[in-house]
PDB file of N, CA and C in Angstrom:
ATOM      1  N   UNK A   1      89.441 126.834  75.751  1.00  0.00           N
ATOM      2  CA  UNK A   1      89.093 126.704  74.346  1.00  0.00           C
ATOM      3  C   UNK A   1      87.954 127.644  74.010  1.00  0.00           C
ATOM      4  N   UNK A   2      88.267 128.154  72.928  1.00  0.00           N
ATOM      5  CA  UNK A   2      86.624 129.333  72.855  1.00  0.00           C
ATOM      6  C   UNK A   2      85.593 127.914  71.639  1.00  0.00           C
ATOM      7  N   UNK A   3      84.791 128.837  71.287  1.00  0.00           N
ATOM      8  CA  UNK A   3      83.876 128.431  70.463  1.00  0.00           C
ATOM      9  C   UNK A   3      83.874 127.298  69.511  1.00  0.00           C
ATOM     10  N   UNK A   4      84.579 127.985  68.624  1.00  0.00           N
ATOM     11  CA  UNK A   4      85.007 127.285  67.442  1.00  0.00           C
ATOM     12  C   UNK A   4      85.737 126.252  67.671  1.00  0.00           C
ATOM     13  N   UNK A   5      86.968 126.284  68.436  1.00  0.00           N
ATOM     14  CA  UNK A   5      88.022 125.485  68.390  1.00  0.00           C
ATOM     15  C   UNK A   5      86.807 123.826  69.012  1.00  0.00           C
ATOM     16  N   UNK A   6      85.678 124.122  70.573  1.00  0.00           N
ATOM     17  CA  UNK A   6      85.698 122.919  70.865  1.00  0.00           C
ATOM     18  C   UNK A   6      84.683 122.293  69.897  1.00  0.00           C
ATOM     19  N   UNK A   7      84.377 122.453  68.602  1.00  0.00           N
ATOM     20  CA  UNK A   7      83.556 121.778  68.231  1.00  0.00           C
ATOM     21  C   UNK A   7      84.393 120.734  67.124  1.00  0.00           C
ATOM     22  N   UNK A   8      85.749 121.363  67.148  1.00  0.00           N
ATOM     23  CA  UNK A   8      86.942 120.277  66.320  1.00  0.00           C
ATOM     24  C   UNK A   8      87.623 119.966  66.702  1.00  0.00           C
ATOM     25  N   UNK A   9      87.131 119.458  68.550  1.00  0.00           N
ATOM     26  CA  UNK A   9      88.240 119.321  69.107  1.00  0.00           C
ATOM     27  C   UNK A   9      88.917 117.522  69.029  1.00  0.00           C
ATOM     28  N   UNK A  10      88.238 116.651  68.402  1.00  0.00           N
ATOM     29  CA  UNK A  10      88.732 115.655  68.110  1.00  0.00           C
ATOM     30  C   UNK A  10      89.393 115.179  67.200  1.00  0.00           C
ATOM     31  N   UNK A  11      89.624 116.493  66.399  1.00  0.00           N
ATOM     32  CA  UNK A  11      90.221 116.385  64.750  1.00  0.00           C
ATOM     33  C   UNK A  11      91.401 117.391  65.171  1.00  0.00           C
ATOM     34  N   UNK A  12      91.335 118.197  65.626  1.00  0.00           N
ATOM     35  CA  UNK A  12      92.567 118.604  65.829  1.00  0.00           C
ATOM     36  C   UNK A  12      93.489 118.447  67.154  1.00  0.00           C
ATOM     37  N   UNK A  13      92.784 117.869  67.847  1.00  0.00           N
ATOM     38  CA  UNK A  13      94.303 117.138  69.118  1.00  0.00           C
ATOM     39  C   UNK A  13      94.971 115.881  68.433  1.00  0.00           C
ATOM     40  N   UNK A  14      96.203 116.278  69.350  1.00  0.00           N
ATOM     41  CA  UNK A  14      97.319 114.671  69.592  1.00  0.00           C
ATOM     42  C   UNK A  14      96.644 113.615  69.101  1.00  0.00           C
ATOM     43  N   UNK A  15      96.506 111.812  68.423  1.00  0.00           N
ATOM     44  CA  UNK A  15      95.888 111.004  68.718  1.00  0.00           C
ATOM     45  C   UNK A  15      96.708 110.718  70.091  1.00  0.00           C
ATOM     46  N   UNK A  16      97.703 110.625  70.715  1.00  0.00           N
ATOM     47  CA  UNK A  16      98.032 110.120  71.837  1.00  0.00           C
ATOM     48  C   UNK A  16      97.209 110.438  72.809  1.00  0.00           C
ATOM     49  N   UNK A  17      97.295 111.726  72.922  1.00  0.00           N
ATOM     50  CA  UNK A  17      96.742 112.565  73.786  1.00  0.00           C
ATOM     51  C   UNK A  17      94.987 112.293  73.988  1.00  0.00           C
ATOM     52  N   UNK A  18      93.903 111.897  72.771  1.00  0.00           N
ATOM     53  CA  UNK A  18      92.927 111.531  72.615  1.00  0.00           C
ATOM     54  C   UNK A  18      92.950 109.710  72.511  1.00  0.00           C
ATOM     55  N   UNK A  19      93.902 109.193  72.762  1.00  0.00           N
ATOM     56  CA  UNK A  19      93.784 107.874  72.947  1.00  0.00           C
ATOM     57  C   UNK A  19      94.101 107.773  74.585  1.00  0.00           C
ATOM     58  N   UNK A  20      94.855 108.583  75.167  1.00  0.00           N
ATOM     59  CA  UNK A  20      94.723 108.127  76.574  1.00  0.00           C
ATOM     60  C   UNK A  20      94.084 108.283  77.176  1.00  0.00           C
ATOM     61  N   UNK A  21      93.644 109.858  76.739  1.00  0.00           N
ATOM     62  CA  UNK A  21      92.052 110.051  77.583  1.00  0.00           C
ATOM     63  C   UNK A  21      90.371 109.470  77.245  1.00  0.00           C
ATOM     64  N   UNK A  22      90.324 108.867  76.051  1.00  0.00           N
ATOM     65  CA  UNK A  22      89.354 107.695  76.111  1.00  0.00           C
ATOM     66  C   UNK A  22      89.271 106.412  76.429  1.00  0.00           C
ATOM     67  N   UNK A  23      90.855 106.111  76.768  1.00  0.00           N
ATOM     68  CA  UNK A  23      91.221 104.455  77.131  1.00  0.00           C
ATOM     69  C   UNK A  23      91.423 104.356  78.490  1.00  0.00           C
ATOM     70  N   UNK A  24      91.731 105.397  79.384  1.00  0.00           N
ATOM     71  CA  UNK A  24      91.534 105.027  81.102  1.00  0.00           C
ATOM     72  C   UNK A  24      90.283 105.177  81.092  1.00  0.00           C
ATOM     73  N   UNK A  25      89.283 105.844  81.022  1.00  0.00           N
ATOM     74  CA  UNK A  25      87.518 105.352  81.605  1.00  0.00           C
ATOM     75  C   UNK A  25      87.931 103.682  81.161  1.00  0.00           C
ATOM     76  N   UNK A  26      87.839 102.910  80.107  1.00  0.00           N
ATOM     77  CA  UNK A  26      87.538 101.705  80.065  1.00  0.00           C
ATOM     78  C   UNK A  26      88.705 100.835  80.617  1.00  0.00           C
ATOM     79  N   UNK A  27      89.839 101.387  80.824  1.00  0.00           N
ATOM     80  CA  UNK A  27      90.718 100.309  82.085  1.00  0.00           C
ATOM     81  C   UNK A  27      90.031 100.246  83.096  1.00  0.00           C
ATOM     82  N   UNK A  28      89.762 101.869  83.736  1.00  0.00           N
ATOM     83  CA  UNK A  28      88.765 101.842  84.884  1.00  0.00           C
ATOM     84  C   UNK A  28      87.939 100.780  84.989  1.00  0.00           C
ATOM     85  N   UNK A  29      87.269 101.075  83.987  1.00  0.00           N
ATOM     86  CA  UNK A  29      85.674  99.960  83.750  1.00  0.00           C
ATOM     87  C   UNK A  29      86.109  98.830  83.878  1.00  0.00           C
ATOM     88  N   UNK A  30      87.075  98.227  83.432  1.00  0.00           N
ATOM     89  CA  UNK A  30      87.596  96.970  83.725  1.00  0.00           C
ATOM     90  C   UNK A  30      88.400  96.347  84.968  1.00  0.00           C
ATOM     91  N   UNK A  31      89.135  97.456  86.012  1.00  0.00           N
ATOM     92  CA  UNK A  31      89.379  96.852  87.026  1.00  0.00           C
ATOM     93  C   UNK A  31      88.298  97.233  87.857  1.00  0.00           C
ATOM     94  N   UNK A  32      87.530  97.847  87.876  1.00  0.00           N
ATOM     95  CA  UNK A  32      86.280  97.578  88.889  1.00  0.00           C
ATOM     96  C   UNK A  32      85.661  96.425  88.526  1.00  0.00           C
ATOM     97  N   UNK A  33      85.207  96.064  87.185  1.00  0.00           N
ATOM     98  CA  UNK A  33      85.110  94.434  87.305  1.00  0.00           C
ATOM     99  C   UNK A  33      85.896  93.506  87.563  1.00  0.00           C
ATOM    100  N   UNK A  34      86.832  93.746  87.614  1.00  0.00           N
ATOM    101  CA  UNK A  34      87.417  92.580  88.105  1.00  0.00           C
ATOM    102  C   UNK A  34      87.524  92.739  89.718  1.00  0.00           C
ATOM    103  N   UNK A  35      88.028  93.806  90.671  1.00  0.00           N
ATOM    104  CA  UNK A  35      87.388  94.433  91.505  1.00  0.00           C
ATOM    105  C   UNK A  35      86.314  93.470  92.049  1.00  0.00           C
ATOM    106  N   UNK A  36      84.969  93.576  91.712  1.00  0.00           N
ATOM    107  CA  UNK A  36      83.877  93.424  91.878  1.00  0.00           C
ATOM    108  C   UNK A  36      83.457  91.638  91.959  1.00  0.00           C
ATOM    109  N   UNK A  37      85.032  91.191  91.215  1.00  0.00           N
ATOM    110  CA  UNK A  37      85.070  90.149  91.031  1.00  0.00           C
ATOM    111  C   UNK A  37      85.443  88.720  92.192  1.00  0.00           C
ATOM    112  N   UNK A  38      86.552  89.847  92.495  1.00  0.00           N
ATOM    113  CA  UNK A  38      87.155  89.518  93.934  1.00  0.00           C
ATOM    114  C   UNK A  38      86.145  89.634  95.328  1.00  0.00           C
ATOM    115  N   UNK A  39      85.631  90.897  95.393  1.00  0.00           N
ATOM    116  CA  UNK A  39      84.645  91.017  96.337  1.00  0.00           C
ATOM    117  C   UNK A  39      83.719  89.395  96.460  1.00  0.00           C
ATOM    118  N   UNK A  40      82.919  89.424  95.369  1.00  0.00           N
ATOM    119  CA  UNK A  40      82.260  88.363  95.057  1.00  0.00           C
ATOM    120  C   UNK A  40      82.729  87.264  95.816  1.00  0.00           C
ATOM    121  N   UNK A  41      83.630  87.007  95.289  1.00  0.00           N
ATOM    122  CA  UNK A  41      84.374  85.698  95.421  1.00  0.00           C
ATOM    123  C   UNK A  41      85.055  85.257  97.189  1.00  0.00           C
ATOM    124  N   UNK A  42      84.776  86.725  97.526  1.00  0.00           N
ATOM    125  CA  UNK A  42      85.341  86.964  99.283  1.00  0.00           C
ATOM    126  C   UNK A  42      83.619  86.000  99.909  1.00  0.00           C
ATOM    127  N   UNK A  43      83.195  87.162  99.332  1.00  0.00           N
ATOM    128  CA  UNK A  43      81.698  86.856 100.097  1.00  0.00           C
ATOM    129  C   UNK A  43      81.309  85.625 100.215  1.00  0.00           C
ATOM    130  N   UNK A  44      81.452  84.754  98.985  1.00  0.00           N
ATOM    131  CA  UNK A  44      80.555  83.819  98.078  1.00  0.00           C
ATOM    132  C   UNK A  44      81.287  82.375  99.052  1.00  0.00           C
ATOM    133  N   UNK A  45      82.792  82.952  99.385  1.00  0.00           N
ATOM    134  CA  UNK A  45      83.751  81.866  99.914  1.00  0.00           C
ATOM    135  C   UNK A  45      83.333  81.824 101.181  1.00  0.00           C
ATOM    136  N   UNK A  46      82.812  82.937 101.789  1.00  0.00           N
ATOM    137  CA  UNK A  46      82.098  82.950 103.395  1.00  0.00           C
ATOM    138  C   UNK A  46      80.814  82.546 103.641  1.00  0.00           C
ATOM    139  N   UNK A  47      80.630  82.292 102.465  1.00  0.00           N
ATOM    140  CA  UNK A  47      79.164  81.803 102.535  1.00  0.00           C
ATOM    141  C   UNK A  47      78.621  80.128 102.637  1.00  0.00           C
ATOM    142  N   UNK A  48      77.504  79.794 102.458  1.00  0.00           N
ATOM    143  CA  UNK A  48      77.191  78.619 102.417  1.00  0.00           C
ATOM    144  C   UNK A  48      77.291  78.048 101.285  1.00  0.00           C
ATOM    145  N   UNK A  49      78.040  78.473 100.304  1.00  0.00           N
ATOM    146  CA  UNK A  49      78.389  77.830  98.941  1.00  0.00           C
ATOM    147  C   UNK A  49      79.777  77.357  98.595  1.00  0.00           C
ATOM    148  N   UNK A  50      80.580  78.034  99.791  1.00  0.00           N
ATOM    149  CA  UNK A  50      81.904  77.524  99.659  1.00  0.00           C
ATOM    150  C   UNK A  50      82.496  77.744  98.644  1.00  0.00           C
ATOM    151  N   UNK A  51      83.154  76.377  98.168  1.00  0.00           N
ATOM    152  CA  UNK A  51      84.170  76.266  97.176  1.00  0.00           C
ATOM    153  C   UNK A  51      83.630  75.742  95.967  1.00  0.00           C
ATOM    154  N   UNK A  52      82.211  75.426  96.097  1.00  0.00           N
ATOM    155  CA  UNK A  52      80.959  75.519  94.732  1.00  0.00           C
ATOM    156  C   UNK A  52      80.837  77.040  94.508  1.00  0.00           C
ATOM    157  N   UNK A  53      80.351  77.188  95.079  1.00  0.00           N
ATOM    158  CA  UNK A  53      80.523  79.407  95.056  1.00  0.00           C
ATOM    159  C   UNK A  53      81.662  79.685  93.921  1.00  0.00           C
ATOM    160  N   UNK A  54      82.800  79.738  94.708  1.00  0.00           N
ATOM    161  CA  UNK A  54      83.853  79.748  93.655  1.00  0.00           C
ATOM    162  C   UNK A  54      84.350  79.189  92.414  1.00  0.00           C
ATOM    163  N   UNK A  55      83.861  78.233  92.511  1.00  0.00           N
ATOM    164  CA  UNK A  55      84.187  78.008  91.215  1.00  0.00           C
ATOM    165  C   UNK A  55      83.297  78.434  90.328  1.00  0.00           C
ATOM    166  N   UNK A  56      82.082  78.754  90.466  1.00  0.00           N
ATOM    167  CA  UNK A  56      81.212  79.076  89.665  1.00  0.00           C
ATOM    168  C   UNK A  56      81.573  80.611  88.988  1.00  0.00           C
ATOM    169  N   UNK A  57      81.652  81.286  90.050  1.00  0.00           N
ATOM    170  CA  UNK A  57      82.264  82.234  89.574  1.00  0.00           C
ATOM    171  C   UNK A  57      83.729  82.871  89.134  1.00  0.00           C
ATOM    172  N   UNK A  58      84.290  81.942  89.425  1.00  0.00           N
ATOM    173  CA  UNK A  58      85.695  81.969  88.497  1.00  0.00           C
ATOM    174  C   UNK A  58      85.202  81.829  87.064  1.00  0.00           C
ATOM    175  N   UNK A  59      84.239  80.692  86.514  1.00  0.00           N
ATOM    176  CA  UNK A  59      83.746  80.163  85.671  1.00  0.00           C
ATOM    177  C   UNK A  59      83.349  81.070  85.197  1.00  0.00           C
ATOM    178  N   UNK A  60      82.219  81.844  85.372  1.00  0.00           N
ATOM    179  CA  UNK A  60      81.937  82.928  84.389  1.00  0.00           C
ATOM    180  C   UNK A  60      82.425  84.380  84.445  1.00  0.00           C
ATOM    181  N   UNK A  61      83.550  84.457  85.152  1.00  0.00           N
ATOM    182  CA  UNK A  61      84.045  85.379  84.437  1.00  0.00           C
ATOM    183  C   UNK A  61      84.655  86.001  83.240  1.00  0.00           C
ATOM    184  N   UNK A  62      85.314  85.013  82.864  1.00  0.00           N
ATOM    185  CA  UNK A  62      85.924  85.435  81.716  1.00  0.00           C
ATOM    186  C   UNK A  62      84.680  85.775  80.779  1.00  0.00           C
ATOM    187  N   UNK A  63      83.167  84.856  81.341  1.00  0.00           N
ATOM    188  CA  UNK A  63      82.795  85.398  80.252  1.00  0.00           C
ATOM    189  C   UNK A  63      81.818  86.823  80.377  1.00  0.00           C
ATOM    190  N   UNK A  64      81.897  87.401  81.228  1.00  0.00           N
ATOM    191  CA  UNK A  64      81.535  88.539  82.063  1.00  0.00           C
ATOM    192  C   UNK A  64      82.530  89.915  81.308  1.00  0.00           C
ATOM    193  N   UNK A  65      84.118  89.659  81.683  1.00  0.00           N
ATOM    194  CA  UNK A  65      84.676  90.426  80.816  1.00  0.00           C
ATOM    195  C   UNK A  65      84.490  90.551  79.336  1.00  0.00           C
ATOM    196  N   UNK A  66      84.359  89.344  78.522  1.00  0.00           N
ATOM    197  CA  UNK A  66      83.799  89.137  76.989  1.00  0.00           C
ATOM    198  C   UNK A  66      82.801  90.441  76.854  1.00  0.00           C
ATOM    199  N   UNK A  67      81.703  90.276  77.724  1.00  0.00           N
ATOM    200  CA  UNK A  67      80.152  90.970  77.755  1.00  0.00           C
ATOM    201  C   UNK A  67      80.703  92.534  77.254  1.00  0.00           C
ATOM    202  N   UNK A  68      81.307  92.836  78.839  1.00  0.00           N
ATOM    203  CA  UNK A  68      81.380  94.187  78.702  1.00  0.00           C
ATOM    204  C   UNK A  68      82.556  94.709  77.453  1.00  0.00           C
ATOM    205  N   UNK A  69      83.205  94.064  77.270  1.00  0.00           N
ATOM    206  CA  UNK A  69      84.702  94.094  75.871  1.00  0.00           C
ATOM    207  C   UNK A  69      83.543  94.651  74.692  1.00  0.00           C
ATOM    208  N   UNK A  70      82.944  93.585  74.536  1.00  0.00           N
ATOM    209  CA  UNK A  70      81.862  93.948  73.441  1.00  0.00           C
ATOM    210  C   UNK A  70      80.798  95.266  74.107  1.00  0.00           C
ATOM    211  N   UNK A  71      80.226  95.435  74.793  1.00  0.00           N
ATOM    212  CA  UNK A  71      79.214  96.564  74.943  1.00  0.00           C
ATOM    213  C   UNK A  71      80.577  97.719  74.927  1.00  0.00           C
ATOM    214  N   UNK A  72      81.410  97.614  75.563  1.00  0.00           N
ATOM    215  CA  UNK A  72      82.751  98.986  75.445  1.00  0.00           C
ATOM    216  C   UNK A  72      82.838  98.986  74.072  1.00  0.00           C
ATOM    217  N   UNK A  73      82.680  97.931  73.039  1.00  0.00           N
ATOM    218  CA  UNK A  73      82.710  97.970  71.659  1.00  0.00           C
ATOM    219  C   UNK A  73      81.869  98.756  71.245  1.00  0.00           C
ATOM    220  N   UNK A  74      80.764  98.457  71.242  1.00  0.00           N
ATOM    221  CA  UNK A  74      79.486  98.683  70.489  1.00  0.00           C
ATOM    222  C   UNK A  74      79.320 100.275  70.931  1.00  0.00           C
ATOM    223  N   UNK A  75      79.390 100.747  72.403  1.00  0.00           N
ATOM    224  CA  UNK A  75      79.262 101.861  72.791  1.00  0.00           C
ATOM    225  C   UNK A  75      80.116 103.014  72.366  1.00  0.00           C
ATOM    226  N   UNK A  76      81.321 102.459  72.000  1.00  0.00           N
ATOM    227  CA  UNK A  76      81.909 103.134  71.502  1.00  0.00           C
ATOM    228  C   UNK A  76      82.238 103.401  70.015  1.00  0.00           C
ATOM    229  N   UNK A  77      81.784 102.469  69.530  1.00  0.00           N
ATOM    230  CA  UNK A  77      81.893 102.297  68.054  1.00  0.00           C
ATOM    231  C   UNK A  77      80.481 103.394  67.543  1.00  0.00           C
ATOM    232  N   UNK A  78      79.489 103.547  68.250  1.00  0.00           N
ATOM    233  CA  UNK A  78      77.888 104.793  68.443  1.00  0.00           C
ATOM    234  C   UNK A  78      78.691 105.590  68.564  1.00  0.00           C
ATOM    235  N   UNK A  79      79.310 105.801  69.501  1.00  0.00           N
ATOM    236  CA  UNK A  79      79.623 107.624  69.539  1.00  0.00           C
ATOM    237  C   UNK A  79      80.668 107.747  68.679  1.00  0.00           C
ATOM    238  N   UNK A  80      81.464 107.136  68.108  1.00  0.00           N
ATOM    239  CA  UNK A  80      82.451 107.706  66.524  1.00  0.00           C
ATOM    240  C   UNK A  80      81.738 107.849  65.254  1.00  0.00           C
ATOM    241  N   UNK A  81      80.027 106.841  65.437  1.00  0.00           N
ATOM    242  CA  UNK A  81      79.665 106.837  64.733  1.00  0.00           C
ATOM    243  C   UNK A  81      78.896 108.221  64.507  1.00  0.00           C
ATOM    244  N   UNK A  82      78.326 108.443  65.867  1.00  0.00           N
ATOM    245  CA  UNK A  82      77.475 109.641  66.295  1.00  0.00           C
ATOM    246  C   UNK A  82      77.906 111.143  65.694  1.00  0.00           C
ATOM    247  N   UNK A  83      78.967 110.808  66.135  1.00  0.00           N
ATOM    248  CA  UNK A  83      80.424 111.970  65.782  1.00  0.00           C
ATOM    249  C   UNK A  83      80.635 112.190  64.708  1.00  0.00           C
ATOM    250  N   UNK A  84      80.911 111.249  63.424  1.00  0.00           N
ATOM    251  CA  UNK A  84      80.868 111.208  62.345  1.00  0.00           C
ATOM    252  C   UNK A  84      79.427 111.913  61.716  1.00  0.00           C
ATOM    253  N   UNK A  85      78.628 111.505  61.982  1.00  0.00           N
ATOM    254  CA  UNK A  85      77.046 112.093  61.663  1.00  0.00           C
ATOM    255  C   UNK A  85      76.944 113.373  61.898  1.00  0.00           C
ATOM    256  N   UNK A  86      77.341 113.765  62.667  1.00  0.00           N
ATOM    257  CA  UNK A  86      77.357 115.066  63.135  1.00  0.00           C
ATOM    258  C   UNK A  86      78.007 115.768  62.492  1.00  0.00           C
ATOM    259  N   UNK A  87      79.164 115.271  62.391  1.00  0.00           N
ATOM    260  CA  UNK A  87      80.644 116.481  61.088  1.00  0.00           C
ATOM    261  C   UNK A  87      80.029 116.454  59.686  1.00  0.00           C
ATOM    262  N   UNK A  88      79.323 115.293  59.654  1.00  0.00           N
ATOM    263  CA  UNK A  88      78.843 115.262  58.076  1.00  0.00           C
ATOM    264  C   UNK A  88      77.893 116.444  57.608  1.00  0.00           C
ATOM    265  N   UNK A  89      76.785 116.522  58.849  1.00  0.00           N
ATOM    266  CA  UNK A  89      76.112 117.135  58.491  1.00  0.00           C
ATOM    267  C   UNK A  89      75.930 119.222  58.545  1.00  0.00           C
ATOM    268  N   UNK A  90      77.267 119.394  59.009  1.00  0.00           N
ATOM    269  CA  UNK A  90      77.461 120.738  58.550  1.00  0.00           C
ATOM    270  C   UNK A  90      78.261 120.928  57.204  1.00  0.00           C
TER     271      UNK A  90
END
C-alpha cells in the first residue's frame, strides 16, 4: 500500500474482509480465557481445595467472560471512536 491509500484503509476495504480480521484477536482473547480456565480448574482440583476449588470457579466464570465481553466492548468502541476523531479532523 503506498501513502495515501493506508490512511483510508478502513473505508475502503471489504467489510468482510475488515470484520474477520478484527474478530479473530477477540475469539483468540476468548479461548485463552477459557483456556486459562481449564488450567485453573486442573490445578485448583489437585489441590487442597478440591471440589470447593471447583466449584468456585466454575462459578465465576461466566462472570469473568461478562468482564472481558464488556472491556472488548468499551476498547473497541475507543478506537472507532478514536478513528472517527481522527477522519473528522482533516
Amino acid at each position: 500500500m503506498n501513502e495515501s491509500n493506508e490512511n483510508f484503509y478502513l473505508t475502503t476495504a471489504p467489510i468482510k474482509k475488515l470484520l474477520i480480521k478484527f474478530s479473530i484477536p477477540c475469539v483468540l482473547a476468548m479461548l485463552v480465557s477459557a483456556l486459562y480456565n481449564i488450567v485453573d480448574q486442573i490445578f485448583i482440583g489437585n489441590s487442597g481445595a478440591g471440589t470447593a476449588g471447583i466449584m468456585a470457579t466454575t462459578l465465576v466464570f461466566p462472570f469473568t467472560v461478562v468482564a472481558l465481553a464488556l472491556a472488548q466492548l468499551i476498547g473497541d468502541g475507543c478506537v472507532a471512536l478514536f478513528s472517527i476523531s481522527l477522519r473528522s479532523q482533516r
